[in-house]
N, C-alpha and C. Protein backbone atom coordinates (compact mmCIF):
# COMPACT_ATOMS: atom_id res chain seq x y z
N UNK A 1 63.56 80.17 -66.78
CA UNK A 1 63.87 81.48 -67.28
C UNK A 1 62.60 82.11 -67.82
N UNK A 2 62.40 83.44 -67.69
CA UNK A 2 61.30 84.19 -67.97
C UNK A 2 61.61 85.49 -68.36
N UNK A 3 61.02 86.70 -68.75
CA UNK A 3 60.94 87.86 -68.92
C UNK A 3 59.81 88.92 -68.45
N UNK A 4 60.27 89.41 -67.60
CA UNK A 4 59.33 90.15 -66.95
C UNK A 4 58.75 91.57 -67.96
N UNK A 5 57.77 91.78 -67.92
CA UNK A 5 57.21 92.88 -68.87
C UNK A 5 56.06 94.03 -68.58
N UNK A 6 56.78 95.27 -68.02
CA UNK A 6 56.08 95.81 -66.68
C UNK A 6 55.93 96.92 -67.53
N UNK A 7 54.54 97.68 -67.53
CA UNK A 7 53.75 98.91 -67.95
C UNK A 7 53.94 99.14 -69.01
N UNK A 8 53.84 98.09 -69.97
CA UNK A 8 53.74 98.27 -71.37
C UNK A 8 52.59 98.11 -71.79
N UNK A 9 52.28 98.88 -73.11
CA UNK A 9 50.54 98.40 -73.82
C UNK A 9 50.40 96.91 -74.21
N UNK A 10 48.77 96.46 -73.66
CA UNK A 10 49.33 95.18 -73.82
C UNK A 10 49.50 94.63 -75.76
N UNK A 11 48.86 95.42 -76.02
CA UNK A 11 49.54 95.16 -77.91
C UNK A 11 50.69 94.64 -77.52
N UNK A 12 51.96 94.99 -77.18
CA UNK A 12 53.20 95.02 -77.42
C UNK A 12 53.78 94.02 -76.58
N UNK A 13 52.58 93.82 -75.37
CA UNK A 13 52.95 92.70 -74.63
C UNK A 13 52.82 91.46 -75.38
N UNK A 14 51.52 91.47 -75.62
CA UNK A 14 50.94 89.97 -77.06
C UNK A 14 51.75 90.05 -78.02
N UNK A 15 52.46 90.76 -78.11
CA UNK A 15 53.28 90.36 -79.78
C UNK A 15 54.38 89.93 -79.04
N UNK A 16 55.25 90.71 -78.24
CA UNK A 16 56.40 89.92 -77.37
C UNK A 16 56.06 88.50 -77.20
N UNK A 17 55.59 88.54 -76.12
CA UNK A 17 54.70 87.06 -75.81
C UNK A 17 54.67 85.95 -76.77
N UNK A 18 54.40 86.27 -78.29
CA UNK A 18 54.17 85.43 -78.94
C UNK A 18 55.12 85.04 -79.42
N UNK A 19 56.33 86.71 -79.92
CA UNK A 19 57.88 86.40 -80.60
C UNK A 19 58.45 85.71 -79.78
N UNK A 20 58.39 85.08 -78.16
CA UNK A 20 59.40 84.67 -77.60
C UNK A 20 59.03 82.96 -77.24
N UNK A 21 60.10 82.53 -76.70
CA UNK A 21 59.89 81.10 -77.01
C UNK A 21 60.22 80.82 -74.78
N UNK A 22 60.31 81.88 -74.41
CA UNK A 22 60.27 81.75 -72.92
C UNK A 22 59.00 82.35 -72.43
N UNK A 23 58.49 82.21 -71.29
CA UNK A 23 57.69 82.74 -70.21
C UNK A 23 57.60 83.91 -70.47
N UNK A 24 56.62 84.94 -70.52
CA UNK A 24 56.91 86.17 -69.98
C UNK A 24 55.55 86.33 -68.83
N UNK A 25 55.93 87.58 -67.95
CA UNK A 25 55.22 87.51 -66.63
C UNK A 25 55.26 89.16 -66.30
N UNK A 26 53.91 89.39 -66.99
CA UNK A 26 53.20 90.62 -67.02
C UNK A 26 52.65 91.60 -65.71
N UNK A 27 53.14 92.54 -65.29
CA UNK A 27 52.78 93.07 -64.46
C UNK A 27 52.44 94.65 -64.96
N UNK A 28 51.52 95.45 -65.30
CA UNK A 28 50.25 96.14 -65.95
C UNK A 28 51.30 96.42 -67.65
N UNK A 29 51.72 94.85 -68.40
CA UNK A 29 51.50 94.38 -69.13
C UNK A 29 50.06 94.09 -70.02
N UNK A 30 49.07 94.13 -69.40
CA UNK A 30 47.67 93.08 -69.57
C UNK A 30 47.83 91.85 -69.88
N UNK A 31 46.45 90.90 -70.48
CA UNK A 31 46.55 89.79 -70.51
C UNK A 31 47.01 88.30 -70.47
N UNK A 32 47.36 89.09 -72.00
CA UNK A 32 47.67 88.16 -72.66
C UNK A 32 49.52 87.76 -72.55
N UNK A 33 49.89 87.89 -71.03
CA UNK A 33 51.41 87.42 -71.16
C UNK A 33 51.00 86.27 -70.57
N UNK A 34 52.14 85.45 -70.58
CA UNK A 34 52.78 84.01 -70.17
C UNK A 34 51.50 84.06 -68.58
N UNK A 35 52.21 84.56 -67.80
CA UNK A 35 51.57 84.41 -66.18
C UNK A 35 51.59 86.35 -65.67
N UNK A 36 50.90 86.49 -64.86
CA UNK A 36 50.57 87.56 -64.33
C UNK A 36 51.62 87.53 -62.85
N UNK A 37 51.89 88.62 -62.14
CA UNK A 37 52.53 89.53 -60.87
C UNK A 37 52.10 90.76 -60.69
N UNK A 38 51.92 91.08 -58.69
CA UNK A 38 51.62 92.23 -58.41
C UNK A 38 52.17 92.29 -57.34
N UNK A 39 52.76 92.97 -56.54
CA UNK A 39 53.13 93.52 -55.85
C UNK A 39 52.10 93.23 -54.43
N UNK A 40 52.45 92.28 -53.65
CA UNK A 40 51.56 91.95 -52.78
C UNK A 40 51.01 93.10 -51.46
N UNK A 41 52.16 93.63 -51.24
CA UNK A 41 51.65 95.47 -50.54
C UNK A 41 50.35 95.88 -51.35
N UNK A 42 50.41 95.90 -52.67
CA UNK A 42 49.36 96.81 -53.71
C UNK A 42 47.96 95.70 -53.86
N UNK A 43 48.25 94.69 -53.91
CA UNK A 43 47.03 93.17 -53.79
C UNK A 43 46.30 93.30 -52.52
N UNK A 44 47.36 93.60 -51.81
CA UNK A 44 46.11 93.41 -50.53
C UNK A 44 45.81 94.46 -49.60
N UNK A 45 46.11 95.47 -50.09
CA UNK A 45 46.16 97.19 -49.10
C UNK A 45 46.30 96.96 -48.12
N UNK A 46 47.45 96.91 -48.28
CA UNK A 46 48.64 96.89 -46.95
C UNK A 46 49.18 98.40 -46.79
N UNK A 47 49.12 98.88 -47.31
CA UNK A 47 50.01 100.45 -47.26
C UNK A 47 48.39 101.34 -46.98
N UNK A 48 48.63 101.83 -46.07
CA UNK A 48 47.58 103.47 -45.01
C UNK A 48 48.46 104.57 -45.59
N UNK A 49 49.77 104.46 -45.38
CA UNK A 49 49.95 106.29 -45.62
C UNK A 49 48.89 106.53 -46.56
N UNK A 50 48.76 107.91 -46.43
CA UNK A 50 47.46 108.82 -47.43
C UNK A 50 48.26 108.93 -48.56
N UNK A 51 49.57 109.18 -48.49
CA UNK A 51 50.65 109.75 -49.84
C UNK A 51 50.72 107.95 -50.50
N UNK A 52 50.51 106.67 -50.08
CA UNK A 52 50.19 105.46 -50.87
C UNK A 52 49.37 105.94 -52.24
N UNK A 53 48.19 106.15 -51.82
CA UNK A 53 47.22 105.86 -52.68
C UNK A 53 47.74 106.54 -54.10
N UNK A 54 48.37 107.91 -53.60
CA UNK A 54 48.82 108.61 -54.69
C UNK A 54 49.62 108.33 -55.75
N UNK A 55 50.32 106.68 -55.08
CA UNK A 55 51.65 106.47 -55.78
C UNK A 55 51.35 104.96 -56.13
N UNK A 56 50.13 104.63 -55.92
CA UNK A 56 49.76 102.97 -56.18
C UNK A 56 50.11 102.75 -57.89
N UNK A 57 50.51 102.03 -58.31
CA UNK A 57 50.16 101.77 -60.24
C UNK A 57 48.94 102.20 -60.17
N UNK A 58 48.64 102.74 -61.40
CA UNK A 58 47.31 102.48 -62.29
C UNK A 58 46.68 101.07 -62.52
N UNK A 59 47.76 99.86 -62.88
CA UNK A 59 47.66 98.68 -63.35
C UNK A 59 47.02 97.43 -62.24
N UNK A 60 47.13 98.38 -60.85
CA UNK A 60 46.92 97.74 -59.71
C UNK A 60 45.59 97.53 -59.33
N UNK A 61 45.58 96.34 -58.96
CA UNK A 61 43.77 96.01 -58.17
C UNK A 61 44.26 95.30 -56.91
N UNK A 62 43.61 96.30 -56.15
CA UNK A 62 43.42 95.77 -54.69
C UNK A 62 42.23 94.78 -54.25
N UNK A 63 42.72 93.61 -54.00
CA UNK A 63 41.60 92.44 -53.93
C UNK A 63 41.62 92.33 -52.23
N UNK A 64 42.07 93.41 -51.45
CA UNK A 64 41.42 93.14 -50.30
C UNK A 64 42.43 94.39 -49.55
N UNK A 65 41.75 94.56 -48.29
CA UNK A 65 41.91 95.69 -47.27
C UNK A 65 42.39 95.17 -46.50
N UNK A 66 43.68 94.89 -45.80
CA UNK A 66 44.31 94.04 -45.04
C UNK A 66 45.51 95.47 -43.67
N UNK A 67 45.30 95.82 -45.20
CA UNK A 67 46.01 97.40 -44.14
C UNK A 67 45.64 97.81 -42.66
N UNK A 68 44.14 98.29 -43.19
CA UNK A 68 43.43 98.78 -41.95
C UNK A 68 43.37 97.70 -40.84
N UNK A 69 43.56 96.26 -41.43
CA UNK A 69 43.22 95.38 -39.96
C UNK A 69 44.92 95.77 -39.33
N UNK A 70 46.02 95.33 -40.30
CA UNK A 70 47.30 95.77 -39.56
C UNK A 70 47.54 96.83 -38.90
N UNK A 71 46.50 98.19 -39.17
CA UNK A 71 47.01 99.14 -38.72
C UNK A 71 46.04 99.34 -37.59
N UNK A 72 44.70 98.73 -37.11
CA UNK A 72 44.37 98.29 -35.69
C UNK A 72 44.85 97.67 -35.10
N UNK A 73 45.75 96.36 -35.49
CA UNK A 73 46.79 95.48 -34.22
C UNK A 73 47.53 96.48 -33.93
N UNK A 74 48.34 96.80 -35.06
CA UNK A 74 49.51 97.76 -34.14
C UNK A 74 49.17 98.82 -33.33
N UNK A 75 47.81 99.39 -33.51
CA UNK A 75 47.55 100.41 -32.32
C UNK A 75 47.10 99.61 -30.99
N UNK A 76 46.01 98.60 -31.39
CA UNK A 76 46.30 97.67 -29.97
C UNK A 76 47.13 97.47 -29.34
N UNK A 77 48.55 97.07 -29.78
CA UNK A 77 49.52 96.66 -29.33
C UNK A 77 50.66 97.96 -28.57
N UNK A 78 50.25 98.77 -29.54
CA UNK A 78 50.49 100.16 -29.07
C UNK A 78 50.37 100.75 -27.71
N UNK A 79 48.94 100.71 -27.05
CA UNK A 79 48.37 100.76 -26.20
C UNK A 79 48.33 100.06 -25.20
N UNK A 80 48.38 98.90 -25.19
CA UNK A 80 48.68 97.77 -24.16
C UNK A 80 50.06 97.94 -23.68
N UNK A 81 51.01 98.28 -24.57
CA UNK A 81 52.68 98.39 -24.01
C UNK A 81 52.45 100.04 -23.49
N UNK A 82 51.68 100.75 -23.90
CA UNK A 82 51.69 101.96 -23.20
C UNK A 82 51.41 102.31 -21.56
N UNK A 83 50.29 101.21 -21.80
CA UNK A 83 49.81 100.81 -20.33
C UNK A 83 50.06 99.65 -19.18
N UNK A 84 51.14 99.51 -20.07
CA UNK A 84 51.57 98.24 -19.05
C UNK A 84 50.99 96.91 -18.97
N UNK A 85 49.88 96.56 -20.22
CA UNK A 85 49.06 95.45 -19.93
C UNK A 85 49.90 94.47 -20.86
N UNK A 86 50.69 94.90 -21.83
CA UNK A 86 51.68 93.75 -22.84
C UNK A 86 53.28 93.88 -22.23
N UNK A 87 53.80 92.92 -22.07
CA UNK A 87 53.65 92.14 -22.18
C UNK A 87 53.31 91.28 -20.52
N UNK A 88 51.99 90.54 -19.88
CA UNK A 88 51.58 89.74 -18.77
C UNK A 88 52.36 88.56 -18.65
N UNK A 89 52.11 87.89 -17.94
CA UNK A 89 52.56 86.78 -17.14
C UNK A 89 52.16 85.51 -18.40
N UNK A 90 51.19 85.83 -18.56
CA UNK A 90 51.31 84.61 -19.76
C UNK A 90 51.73 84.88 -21.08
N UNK A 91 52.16 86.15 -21.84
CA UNK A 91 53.42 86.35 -22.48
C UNK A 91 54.81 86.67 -22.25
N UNK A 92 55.02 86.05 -21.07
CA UNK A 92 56.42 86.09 -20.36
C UNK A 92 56.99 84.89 -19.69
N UNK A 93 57.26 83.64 -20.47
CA UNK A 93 56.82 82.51 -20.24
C UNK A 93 58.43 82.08 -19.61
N UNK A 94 59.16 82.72 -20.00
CA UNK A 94 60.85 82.15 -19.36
C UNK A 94 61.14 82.55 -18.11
N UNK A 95 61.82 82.01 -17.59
CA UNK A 95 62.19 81.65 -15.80
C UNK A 95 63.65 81.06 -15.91
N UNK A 96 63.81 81.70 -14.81
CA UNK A 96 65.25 81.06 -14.12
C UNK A 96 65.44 81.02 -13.29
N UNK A 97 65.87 79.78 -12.69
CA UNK A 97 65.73 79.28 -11.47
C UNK A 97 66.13 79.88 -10.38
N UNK A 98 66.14 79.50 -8.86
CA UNK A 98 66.68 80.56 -8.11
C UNK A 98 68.39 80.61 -8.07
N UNK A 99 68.91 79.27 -8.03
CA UNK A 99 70.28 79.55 -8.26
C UNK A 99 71.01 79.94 -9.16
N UNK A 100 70.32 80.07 -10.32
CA UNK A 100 70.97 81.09 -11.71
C UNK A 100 70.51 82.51 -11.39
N UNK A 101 69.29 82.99 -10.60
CA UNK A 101 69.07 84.18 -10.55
C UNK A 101 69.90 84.46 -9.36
N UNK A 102 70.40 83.96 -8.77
CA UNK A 102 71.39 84.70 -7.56
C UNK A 102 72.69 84.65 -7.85
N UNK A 103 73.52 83.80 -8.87
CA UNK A 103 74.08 84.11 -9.60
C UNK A 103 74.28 85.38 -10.77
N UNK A 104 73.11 85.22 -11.03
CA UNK A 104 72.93 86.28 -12.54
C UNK A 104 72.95 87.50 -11.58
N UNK A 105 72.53 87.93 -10.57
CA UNK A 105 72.27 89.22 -9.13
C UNK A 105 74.00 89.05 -9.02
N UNK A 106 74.53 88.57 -9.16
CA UNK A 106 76.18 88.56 -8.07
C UNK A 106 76.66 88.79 -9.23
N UNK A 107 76.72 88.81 -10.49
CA UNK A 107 77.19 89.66 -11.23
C UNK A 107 76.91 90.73 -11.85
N UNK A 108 75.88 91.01 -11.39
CA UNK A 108 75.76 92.53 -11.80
C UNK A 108 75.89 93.32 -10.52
N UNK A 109 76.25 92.99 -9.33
CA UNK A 109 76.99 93.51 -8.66
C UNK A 109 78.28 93.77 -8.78
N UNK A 110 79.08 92.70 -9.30
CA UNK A 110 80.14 93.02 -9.55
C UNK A 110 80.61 93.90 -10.57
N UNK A 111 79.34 94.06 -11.01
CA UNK A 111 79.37 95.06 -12.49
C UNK A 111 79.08 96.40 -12.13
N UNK A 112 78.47 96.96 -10.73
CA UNK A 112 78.66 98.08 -10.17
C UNK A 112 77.10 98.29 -10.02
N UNK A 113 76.32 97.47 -10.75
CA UNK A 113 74.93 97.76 -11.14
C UNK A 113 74.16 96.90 -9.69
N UNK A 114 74.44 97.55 -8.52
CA UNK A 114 73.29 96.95 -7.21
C UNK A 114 71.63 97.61 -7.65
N UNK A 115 71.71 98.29 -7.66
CA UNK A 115 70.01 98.62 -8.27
C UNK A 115 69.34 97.49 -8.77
N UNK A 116 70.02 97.33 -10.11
CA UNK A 116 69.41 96.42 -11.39
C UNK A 116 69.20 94.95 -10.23
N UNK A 117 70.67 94.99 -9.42
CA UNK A 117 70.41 93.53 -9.04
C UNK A 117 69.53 93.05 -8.08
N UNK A 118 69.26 94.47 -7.16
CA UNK A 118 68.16 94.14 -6.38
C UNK A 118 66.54 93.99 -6.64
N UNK A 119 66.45 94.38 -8.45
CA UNK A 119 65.06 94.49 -8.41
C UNK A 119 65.12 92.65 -9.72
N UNK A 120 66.47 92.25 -10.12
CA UNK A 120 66.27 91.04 -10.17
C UNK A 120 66.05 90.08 -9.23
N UNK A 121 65.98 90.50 -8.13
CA UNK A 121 66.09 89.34 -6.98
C UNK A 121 64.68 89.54 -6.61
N UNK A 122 64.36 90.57 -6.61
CA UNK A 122 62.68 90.86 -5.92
C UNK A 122 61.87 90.03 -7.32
N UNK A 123 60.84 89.22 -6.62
CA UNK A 123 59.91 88.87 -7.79
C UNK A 123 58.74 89.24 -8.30
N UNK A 124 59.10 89.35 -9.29
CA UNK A 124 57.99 89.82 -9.80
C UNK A 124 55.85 90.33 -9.84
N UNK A 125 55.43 91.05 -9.76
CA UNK A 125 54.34 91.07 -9.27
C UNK A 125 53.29 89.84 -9.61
């Protein structure tokens, strides 16, 4: 059991702290509580929107830029599915055999869907 003690001066945190006979766990508390918490989005700048910065705590320290690398994968990834290069042959690792795929084709015929089933039967490039 603990008590969490969030954006108080830390005066008031240290005297809490001291009146209590549990944990307390300071978040822009300051110091002197039991154990410290932050908000791991705000620890490691994870958040790009521009309207973030505006709304970060005061109490907050960003101990690293992790955002901007997330927000280059996802445009990589962006781009590659745009262009057809994600997902390849070696991120497309499941198969089915030919007698489940002529099966799996004979019911989606019966499902009205001959299109779909003829371009399951054709293999793949």
């Amino acid at each position: 059991f603990s008590i969490v003690l969030e954006c108080i001066p830390a005066h008031v945190a240290k005297a809490v702290t001291a009146a209590l006979r549990v944990p307390t766990i300071g978040i822009g508390a300051g110091p002197d509580c039991s154990g410290q918490v932050l908000v791991y989005h705000d620890l490691l700048g994870m958040m790009q929107h521009p309207h973030f910065k505006a709304v970060t705590p005061k109490f907050c320290k960003t101990y690293s830029d992790v955002g901007s690398v997330i927000a280059e994968g996802l445009e990589q990834f962006r781009q590659e599915v745009e262009l057809g290069q994600f997902p390849g042959p070696a991120h497309t690792p499941y198969k089915m055999g030919a007698s489940e795929l002529e099966l799996f084709a004979a019911e989606l015929r019966k499902q009205g869907l001959e299109r779909v089933a003829d371009d399951v039967e054709r293999p793949p490039p």
